[in-house]
N, C-alpha and C. Protein backbone atom coordinates (compact mmCIF):
# COMPACT_ATOMS: atom_id res chain seq x y z
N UNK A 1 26.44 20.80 2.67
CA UNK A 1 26.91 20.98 4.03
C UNK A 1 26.26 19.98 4.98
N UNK A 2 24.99 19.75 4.78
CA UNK A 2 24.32 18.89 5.44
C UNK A 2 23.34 17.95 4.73
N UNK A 3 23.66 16.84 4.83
CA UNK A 3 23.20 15.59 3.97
C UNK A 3 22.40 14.53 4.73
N UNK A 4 20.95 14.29 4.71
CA UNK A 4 20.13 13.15 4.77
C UNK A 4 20.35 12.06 4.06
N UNK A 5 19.86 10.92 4.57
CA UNK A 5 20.32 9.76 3.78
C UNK A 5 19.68 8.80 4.27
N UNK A 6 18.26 8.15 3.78
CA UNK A 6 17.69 7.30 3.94
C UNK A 6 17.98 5.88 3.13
N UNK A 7 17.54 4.89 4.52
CA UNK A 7 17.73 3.46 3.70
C UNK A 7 16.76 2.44 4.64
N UNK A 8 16.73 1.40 3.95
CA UNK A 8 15.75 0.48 4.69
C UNK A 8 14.85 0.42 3.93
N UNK A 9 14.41 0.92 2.79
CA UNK A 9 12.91 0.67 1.76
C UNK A 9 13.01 -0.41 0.80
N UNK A 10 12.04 -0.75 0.79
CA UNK A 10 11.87 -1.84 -0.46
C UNK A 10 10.77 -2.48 -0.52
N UNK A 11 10.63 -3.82 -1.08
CA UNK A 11 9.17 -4.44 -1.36
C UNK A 11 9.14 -5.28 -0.28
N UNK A 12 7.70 -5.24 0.34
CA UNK A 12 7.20 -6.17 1.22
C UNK A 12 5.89 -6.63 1.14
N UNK A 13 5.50 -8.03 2.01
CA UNK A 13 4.17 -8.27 1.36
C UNK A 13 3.20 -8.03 2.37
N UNK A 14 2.25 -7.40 2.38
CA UNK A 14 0.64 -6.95 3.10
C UNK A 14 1.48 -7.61 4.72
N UNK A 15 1.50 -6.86 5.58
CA UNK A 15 1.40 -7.48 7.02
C UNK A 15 2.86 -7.80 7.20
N UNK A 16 3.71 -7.42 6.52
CA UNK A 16 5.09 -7.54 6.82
C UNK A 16 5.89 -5.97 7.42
N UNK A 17 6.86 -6.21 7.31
CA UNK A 17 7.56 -5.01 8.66
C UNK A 17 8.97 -4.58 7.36
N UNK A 18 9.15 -3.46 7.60
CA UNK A 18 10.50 -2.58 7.42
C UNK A 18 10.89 -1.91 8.57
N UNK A 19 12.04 -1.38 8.57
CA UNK A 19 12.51 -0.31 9.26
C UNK A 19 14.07 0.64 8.40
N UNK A 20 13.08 1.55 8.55
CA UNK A 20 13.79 2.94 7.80
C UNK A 20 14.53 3.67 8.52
N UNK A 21 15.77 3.62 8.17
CA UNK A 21 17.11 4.72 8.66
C UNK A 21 17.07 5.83 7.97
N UNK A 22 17.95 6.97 9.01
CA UNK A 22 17.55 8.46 8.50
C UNK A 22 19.05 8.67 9.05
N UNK A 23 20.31 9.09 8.52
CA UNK A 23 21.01 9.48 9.13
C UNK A 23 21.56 11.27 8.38
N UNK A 24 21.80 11.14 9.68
CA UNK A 24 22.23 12.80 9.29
C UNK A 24 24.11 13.30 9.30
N UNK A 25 24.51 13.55 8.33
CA UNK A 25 25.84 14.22 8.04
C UNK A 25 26.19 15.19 7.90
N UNK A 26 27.14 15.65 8.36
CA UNK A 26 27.63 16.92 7.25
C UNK A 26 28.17 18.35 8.75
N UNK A 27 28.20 19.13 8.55
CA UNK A 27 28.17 20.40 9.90
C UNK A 27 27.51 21.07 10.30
N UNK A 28 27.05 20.86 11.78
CA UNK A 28 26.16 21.10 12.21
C UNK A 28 26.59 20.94 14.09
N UNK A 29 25.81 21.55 14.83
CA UNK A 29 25.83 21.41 16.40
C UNK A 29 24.68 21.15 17.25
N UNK A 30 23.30 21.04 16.50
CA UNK A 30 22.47 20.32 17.23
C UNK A 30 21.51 20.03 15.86
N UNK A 31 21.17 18.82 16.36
CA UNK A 31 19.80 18.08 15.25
C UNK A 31 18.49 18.04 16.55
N UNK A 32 17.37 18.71 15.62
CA UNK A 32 16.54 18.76 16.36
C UNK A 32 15.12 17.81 16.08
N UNK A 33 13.81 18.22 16.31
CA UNK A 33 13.00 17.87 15.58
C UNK A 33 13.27 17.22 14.20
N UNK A 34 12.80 15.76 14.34
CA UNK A 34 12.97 14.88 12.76
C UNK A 34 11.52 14.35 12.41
N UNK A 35 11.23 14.24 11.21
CA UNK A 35 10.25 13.66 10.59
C UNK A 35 10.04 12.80 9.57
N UNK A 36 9.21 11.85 9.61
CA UNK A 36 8.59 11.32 8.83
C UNK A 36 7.68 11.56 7.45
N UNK A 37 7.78 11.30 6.14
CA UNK A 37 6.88 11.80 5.37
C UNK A 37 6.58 11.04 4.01
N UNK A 38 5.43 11.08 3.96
CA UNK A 38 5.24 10.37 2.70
C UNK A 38 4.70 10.51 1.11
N UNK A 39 5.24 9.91 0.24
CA UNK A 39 3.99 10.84 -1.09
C UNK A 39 4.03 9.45 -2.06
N UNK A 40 2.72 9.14 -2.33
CA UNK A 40 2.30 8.49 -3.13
C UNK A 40 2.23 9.05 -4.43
N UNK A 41 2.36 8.11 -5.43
CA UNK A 41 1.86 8.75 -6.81
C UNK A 41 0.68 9.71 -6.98
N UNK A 42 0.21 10.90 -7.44
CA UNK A 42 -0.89 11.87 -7.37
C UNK A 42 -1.14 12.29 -6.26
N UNK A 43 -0.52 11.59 -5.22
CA UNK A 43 -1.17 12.34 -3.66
C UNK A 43 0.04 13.27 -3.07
N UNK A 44 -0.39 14.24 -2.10
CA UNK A 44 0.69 15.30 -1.46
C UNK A 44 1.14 14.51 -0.85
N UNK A 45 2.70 15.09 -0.63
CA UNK A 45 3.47 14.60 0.81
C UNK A 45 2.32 14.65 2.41
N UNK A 46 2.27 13.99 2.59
CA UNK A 46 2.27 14.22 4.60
C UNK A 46 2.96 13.15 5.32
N UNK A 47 2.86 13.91 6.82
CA UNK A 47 3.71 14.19 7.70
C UNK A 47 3.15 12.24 8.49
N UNK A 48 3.85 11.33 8.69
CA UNK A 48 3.65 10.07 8.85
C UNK A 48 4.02 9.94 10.73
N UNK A 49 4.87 10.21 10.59
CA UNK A 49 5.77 10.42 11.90
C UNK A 49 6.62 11.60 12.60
N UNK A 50 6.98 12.25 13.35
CA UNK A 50 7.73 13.19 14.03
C UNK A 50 7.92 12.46 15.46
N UNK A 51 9.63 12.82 15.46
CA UNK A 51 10.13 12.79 16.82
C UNK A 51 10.84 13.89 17.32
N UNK A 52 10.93 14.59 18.38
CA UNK A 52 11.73 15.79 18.71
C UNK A 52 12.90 15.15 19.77
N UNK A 53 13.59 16.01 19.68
CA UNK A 53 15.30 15.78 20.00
C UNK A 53 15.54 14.73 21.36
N UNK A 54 14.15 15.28 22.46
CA UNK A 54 14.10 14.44 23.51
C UNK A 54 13.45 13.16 23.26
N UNK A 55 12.46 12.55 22.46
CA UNK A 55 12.12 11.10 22.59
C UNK A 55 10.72 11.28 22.26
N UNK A 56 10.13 12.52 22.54
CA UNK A 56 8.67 12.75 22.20
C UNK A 56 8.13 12.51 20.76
N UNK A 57 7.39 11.38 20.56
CA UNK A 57 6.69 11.30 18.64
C UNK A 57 5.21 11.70 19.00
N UNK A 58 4.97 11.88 17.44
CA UNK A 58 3.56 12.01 17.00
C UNK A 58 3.58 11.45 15.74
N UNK A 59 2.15 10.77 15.44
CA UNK A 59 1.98 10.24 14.70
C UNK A 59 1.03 10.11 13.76
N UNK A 60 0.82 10.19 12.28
CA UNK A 60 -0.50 10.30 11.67
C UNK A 60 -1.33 9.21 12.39
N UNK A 61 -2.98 9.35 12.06
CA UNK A 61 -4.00 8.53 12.54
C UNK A 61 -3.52 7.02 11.47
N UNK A 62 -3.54 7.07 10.58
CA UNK A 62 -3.01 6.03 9.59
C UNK A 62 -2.00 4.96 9.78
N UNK A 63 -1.57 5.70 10.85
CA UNK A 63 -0.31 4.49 11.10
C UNK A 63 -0.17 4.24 12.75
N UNK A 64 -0.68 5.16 13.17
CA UNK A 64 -0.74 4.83 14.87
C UNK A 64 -1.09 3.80 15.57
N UNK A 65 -0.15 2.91 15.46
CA UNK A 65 -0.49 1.63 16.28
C UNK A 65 0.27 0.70 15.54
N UNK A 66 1.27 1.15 14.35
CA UNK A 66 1.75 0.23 13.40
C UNK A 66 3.15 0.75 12.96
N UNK A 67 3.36 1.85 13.31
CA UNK A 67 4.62 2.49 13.19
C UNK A 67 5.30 3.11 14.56
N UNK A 68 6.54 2.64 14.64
CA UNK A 68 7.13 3.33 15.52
C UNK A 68 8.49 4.16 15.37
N UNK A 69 8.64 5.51 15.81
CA UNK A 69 9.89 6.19 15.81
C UNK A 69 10.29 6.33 16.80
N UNK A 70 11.60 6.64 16.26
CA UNK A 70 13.00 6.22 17.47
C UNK A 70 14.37 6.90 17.12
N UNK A 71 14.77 7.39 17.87
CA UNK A 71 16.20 8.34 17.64
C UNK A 71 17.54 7.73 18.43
N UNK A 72 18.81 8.04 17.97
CA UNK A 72 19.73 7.80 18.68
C UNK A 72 20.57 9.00 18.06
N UNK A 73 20.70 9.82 19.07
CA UNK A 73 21.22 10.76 19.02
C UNK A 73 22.64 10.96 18.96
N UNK A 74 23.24 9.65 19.30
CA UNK A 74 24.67 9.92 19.15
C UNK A 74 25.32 9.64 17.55
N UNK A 75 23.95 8.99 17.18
CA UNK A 75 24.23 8.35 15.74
C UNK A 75 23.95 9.57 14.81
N UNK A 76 23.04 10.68 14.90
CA UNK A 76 22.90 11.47 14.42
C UNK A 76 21.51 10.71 13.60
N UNK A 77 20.66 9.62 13.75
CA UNK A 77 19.98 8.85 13.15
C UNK A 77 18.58 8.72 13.99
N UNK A 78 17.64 8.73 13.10
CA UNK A 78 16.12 8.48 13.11
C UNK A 78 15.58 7.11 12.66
N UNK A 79 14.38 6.74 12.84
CA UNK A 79 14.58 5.56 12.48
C UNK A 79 12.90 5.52 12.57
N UNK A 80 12.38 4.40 11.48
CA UNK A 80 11.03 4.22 11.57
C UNK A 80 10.54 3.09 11.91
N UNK A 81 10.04 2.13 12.92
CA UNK A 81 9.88 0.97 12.42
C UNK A 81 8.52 0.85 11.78
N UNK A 82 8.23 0.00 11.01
CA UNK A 82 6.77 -0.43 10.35
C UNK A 82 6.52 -1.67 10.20
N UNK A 83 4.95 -1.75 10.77
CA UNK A 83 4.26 -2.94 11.13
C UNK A 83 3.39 -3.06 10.66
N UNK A 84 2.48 -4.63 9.96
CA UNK A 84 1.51 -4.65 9.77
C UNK A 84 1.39 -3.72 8.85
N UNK A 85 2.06 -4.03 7.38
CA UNK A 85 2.30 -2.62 6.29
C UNK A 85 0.63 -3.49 5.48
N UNK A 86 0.58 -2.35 4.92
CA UNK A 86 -0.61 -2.33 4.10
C UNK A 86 -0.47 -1.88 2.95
N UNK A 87 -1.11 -2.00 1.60
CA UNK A 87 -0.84 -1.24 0.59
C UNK A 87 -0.81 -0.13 0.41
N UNK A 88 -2.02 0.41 0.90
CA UNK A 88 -1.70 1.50 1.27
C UNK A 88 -0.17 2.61 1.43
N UNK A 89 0.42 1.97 2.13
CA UNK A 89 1.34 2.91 2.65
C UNK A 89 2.30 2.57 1.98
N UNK A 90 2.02 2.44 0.59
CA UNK A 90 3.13 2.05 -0.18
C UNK A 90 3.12 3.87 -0.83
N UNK A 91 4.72 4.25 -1.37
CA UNK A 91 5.08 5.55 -1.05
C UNK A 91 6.67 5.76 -1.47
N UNK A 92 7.24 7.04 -1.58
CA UNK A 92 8.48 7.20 -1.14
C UNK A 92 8.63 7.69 0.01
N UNK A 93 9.17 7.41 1.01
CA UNK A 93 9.27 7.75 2.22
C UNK A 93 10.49 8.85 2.39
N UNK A 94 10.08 10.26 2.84
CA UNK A 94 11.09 11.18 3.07
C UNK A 94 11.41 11.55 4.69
N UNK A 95 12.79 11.56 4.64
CA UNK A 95 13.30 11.84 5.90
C UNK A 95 13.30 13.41 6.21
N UNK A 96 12.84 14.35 7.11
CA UNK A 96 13.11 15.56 7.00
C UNK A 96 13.73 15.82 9.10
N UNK A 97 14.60 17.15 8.69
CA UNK A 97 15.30 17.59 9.50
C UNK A 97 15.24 18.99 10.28
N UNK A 98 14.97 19.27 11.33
CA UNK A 98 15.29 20.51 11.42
C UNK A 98 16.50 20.70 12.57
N UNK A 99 17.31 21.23 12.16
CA UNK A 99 18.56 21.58 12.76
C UNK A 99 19.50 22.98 12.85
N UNK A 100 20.38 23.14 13.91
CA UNK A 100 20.84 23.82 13.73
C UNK A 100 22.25 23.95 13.21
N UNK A 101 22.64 24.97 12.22
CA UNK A 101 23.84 24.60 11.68
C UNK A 101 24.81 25.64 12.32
N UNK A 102 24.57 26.73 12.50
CA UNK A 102 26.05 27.83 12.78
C UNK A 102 25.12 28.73 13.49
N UNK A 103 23.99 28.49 14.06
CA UNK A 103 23.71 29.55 15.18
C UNK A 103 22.09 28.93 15.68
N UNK A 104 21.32 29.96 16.55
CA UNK A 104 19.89 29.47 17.03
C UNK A 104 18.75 29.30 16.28
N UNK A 105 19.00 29.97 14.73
CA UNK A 105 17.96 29.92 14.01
C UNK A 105 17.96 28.32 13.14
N UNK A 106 16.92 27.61 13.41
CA UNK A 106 17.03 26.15 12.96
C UNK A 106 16.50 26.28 11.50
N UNK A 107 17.28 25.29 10.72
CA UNK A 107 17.02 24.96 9.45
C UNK A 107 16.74 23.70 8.78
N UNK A 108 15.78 23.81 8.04
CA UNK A 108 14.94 22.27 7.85
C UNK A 108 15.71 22.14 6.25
N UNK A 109 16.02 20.40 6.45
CA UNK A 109 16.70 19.55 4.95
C UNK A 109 15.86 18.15 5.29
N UNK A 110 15.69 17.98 3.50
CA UNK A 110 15.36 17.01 3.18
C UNK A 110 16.00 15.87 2.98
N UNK A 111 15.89 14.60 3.03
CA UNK A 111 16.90 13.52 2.03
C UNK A 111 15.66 13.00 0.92
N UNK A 112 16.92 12.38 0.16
CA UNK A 112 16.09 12.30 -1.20
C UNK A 112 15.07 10.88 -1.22
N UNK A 113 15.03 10.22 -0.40
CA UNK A 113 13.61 9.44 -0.33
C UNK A 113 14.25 8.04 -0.55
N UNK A 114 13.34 7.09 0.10
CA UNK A 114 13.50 6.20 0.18
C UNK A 114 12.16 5.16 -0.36
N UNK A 115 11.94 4.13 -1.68
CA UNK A 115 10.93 3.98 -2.14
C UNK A 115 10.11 2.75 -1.09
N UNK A 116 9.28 2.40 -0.32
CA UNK A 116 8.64 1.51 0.08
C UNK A 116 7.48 0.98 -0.47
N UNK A 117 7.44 -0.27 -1.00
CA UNK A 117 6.37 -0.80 -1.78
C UNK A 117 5.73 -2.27 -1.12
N UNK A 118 4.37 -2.21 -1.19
CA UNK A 118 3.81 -2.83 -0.27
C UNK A 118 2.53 -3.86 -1.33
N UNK A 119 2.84 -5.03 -1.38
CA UNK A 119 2.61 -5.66 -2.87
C UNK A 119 2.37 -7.17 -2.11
N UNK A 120 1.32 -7.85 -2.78
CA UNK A 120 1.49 -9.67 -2.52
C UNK A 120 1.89 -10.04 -3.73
């Protein structure tokens, strides 16, 4: 019913830039709160980025000052930019959603990830 769909990942080298699309499909009447997330091989997912419906982000300490999020709401789309990538933050990058679909109680979807690899 409702489908995430990330794109924009791939290989880049130390100090180079991506930017990750998040678009959202399917039925629904308001998209709310979107996020950022990441999981390395052996390590948990966390939370990289969040933007809420009005323009407001937050951001892990890890990337604050090197990542930026951004919404266009008519697009139904999120968006990450990344700067000054590091190996580090090499990852699959997951898009997550919370929205509402057929009434006030909001419901959170995932998309299936997008791989970013960060390599000289």
């Amino acid at each position: 019913q409702v489908q995430l769909v990330e794109s924009g990942g791939g290989l880049v080298q130390p100090g180079g830039s991506l930017r990750l699309s998040c678009a959202a499909s399917g039925t629904f009447f308001s998209l709310n709160t979107m996020g950022w997330y990441r999981q390395a091989p052996g390590k948990q997912r966390e939370l990289v980025a969040a933007i809420t419906s009005g323009g407001s982000t937050n951001y892990a300490d890890s990337v604050k000052g090197r990542f930026t999020a951004s919404r266009d709401n008519a697009k139904n789309t999120v968006y990450l930019q990344m700067n000054n990538l590091k190996p580090e933050d090499t990852a699959v990058y997951y898009c997550n959603a919370d929205l509402n679909v057929a009434g006030p109680i909001s419901e959170n979807y995932w998309g299936q990830g997008t791989q970013v690899t960060v390599s000289s």
